[in-house]
PDB file of N, CA and C in Angstrom:
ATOM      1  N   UNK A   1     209.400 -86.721 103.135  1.00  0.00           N
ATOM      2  CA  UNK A   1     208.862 -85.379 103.195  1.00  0.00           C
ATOM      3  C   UNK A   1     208.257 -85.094 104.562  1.00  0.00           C
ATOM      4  N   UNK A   2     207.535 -86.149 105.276  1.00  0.00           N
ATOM      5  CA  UNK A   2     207.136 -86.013 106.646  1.00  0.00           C
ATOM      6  C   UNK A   2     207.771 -85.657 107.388  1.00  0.00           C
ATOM      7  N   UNK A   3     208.821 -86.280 107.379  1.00  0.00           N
ATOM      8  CA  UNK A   3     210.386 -86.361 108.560  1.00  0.00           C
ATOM      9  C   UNK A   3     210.808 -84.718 108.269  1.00  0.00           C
ATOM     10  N   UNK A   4     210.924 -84.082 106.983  1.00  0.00           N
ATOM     11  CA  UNK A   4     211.218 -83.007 107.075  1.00  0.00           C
ATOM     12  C   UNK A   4     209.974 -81.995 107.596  1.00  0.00           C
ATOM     13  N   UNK A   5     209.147 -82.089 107.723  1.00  0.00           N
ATOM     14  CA  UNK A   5     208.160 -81.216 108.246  1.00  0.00           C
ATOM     15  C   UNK A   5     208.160 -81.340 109.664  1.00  0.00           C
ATOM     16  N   UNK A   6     208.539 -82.657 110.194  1.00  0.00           N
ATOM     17  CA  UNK A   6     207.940 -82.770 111.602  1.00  0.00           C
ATOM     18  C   UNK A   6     209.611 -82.182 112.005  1.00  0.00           C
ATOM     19  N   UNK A   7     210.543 -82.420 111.593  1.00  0.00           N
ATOM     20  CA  UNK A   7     211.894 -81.750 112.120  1.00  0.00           C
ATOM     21  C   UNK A   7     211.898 -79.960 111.860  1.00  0.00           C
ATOM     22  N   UNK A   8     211.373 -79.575 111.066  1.00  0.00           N
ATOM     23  CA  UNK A   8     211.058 -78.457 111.180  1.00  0.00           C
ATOM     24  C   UNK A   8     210.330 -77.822 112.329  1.00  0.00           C
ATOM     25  N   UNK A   9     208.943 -78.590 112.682  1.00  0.00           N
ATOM     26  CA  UNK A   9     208.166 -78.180 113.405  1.00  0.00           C
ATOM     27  C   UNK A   9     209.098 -78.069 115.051  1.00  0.00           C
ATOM     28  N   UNK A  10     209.933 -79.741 114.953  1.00  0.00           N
ATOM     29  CA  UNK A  10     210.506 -79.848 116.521  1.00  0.00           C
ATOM     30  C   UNK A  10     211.579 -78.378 116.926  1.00  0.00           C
ATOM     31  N   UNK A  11     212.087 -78.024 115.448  1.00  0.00           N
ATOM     32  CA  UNK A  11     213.347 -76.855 115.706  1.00  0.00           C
ATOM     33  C   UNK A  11     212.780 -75.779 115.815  1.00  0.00           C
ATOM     34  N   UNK A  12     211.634 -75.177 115.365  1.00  0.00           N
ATOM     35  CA  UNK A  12     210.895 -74.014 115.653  1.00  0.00           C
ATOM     36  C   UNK A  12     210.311 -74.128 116.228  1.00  0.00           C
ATOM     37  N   UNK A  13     209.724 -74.823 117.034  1.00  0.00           N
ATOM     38  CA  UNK A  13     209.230 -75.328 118.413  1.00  0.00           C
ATOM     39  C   UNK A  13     210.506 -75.090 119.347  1.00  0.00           C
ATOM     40  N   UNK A  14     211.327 -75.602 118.964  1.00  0.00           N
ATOM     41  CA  UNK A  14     212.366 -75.176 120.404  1.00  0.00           C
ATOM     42  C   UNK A  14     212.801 -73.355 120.404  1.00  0.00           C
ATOM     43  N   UNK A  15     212.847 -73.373 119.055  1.00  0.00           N
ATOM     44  CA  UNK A  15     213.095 -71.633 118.696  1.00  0.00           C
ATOM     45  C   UNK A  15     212.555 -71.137 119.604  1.00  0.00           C
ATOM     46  N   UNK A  16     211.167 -71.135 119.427  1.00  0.00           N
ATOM     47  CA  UNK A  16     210.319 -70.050 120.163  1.00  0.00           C
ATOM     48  C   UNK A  16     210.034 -70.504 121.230  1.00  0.00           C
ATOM     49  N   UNK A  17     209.941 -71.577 121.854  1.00  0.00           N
ATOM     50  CA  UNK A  17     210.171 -71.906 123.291  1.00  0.00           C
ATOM     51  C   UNK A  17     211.160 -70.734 124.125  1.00  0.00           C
ATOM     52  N   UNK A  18     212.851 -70.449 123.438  1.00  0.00           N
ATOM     53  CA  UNK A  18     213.336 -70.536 123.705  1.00  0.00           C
ATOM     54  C   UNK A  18     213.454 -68.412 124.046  1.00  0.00           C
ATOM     55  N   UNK A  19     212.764 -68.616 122.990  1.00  0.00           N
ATOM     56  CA  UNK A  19     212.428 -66.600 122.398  1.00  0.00           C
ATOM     57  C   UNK A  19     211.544 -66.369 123.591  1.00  0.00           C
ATOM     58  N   UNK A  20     210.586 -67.033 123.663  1.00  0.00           N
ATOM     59  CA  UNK A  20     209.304 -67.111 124.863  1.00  0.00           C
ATOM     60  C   UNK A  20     210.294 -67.177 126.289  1.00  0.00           C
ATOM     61  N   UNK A  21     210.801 -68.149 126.691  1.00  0.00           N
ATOM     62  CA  UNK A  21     211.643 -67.575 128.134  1.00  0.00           C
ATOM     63  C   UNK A  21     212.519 -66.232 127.883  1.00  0.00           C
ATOM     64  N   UNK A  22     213.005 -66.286 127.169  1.00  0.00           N
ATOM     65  CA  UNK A  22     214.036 -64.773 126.716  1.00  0.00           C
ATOM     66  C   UNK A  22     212.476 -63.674 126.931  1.00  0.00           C
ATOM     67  N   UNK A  23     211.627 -63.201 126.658  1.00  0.00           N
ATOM     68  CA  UNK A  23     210.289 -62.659 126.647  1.00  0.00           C
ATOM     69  C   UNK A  23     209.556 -62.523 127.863  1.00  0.00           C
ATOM     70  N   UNK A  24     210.359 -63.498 128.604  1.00  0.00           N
ATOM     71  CA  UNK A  24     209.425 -63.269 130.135  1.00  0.00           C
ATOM     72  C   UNK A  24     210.964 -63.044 130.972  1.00  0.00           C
ATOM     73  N   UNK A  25     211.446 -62.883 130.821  1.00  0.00           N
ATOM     74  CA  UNK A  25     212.797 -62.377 131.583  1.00  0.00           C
ATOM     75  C   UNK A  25     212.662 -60.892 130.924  1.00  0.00           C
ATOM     76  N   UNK A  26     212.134 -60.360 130.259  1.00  0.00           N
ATOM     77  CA  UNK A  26     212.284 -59.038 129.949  1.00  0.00           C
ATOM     78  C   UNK A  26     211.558 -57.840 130.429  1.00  0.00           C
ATOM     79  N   UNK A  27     212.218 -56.733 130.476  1.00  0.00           N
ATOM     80  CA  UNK A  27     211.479 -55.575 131.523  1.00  0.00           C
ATOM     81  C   UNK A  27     209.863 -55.205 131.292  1.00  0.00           C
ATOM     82  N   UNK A  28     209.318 -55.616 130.238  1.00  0.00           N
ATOM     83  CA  UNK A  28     208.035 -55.241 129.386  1.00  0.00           C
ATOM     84  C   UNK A  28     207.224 -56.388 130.546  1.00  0.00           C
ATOM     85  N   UNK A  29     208.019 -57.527 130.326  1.00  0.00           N
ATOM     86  CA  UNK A  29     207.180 -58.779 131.047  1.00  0.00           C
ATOM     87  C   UNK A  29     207.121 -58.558 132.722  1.00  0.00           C
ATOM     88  N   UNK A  30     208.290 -58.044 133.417  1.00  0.00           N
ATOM     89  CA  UNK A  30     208.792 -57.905 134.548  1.00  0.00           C
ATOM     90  C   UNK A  30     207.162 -56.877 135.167  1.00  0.00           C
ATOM     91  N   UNK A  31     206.832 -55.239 133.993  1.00  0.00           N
ATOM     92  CA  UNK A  31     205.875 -54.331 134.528  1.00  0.00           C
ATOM     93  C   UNK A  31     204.792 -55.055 134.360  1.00  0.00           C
ATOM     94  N   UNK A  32     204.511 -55.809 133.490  1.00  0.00           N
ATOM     95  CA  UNK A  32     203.482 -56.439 133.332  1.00  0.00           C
ATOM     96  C   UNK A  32     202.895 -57.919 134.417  1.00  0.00           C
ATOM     97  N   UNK A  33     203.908 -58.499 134.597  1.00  0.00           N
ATOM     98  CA  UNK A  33     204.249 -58.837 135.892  1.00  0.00           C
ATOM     99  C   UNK A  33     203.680 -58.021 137.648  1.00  0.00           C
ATOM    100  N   UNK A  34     204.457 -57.192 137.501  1.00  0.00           N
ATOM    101  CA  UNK A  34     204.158 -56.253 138.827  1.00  0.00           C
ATOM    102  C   UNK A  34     202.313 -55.844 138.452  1.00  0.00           C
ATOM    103  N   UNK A  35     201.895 -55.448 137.702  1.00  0.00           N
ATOM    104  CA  UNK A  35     200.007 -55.000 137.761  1.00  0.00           C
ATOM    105  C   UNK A  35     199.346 -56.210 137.522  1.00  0.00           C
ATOM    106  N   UNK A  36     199.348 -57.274 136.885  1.00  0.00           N
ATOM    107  CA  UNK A  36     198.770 -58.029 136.336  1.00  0.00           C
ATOM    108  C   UNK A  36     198.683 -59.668 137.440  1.00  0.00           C
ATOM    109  N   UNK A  37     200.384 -59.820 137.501  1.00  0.00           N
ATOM    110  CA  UNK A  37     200.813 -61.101 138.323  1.00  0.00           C
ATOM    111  C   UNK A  37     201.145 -62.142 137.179  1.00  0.00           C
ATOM    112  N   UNK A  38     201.282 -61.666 135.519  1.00  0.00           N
ATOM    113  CA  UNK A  38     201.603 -62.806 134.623  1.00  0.00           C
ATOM    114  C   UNK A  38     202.574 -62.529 133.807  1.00  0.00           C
ATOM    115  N   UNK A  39     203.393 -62.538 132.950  1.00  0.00           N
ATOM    116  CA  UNK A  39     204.233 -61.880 132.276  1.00  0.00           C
ATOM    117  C   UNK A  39     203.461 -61.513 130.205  1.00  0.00           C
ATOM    118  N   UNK A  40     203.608 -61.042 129.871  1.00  0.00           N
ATOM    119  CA  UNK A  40     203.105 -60.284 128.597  1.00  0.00           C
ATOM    120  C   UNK A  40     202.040 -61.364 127.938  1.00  0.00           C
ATOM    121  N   UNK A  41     201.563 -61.258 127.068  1.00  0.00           N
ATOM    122  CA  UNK A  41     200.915 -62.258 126.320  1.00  0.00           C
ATOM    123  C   UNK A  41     201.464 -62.783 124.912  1.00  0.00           C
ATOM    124  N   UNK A  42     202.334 -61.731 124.685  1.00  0.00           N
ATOM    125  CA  UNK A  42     203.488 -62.307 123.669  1.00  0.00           C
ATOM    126  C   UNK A  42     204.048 -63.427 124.027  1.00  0.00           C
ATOM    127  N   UNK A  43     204.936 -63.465 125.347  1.00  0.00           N
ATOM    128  CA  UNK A  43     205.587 -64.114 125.776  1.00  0.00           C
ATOM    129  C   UNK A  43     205.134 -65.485 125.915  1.00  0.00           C
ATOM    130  N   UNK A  44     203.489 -65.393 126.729  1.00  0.00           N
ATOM    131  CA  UNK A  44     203.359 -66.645 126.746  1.00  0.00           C
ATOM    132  C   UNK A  44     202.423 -67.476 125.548  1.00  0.00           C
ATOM    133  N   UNK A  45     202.014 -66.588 124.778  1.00  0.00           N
ATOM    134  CA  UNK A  45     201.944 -66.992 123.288  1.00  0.00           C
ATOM    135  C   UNK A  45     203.011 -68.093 122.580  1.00  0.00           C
ATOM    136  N   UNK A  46     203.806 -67.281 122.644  1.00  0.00           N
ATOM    137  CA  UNK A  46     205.541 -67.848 122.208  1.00  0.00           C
ATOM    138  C   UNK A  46     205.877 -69.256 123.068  1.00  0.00           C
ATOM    139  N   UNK A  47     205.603 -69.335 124.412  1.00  0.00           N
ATOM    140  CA  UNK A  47     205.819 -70.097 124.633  1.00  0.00           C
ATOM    141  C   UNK A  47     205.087 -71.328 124.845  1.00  0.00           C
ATOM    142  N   UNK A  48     203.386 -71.225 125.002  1.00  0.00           N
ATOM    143  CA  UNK A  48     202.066 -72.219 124.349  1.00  0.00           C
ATOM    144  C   UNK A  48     202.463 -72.614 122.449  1.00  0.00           C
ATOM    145  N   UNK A  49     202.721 -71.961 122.064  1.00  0.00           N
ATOM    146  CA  UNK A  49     202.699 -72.229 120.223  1.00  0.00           C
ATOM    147  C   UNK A  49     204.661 -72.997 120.529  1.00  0.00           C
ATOM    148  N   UNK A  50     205.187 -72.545 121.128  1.00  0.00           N
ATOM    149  CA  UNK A  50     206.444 -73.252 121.035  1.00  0.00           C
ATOM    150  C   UNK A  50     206.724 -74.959 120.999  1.00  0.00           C
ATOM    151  N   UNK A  51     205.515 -75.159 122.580  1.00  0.00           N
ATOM    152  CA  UNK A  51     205.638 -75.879 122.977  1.00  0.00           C
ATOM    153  C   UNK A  51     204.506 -77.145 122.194  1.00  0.00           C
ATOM    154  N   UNK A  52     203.682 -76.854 121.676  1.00  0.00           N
ATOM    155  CA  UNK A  52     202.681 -77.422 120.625  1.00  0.00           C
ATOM    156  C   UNK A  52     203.309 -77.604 119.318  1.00  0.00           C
ATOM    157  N   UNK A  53     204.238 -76.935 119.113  1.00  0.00           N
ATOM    158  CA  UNK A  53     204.861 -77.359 117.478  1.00  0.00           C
ATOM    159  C   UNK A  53     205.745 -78.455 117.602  1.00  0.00           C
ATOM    160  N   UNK A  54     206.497 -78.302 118.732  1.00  0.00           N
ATOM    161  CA  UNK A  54     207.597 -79.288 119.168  1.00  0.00           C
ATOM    162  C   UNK A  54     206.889 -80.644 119.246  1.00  0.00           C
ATOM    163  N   UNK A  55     205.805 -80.695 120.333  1.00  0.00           N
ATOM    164  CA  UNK A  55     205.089 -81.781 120.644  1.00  0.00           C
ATOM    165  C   UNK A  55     204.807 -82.495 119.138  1.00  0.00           C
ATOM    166  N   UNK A  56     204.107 -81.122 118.385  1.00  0.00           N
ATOM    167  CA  UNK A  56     203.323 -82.124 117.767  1.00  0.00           C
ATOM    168  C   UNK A  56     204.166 -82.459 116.558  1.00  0.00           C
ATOM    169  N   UNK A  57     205.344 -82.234 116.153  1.00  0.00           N
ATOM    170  CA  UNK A  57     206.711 -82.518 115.486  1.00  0.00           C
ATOM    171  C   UNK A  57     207.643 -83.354 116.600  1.00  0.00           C
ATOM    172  N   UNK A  58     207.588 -83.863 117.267  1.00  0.00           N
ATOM    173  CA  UNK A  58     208.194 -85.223 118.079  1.00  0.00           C
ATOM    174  C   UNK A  58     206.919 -86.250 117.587  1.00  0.00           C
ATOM    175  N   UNK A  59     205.410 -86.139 117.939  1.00  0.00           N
ATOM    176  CA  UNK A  59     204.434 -86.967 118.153  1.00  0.00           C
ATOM    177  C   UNK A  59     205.097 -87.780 116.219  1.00  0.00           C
ATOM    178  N   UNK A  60     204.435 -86.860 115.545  1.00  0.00           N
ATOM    179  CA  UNK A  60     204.826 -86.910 113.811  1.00  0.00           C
ATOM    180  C   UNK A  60     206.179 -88.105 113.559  1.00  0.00           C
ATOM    181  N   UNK A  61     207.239 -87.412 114.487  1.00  0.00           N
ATOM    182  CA  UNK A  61     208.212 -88.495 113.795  1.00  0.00           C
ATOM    183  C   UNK A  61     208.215 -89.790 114.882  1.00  0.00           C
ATOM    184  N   UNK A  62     207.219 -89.597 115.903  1.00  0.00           N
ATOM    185  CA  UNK A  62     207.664 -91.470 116.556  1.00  0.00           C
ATOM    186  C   UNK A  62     206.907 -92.035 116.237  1.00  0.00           C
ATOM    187  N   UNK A  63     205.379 -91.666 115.451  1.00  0.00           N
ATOM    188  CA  UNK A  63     204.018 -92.064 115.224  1.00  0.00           C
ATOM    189  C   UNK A  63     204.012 -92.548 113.716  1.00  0.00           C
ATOM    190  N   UNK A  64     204.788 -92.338 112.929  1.00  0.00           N
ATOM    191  CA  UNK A  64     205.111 -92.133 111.790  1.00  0.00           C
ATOM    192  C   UNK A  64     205.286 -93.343 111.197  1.00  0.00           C
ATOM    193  N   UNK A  65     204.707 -93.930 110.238  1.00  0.00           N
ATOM    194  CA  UNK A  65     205.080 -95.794 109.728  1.00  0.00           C
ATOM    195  C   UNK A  65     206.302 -95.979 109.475  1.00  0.00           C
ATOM    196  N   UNK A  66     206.949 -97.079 109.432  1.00  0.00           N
ATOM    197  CA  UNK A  66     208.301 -97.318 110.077  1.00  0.00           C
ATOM    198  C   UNK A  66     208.160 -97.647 108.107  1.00  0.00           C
ATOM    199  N   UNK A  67     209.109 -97.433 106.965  1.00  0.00           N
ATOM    200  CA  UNK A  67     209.566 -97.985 105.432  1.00  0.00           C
ATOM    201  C   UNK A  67     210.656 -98.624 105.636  1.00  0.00           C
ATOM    202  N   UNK A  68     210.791 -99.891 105.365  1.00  0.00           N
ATOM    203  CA  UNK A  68     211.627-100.446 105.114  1.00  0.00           C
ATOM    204  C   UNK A  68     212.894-100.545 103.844  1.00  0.00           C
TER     205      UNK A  68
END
């Protein structure tokens, strides 16, 4: 049941990693960009929570007691 949670976490972790660069390549991020100097807060939402689910769904399955 672990293995399926932490593989969940690693694939929606890459999801939105992946939604999050798609999000800062976009014209919303680009104006926000030009006044600010950062791209949206969606974007990098998406891509802080992307990158923390993945981590912590890799950490889960190498940390994980080995059943014989």
């Amino acid at each position: 049941m672990n293995k399926v949670i932490s593989l969940v976490l690693v694939v929606g972790g890459a999801v939105l990693i992946v939604i999050g660069i798609n999000a800062t390549n976009s014209f919303s991020s680009d104006v926000s960009r030009f006044f600010t100097g950062s791209p949206t807060d969606k974007a990098v939402w998406m891509l802080v929570g992307g990158i923390i689910a993945a981590v912590a769904g890799l950490a889960t399955l190498l940390l994980s007691p080995k059943r014989s």
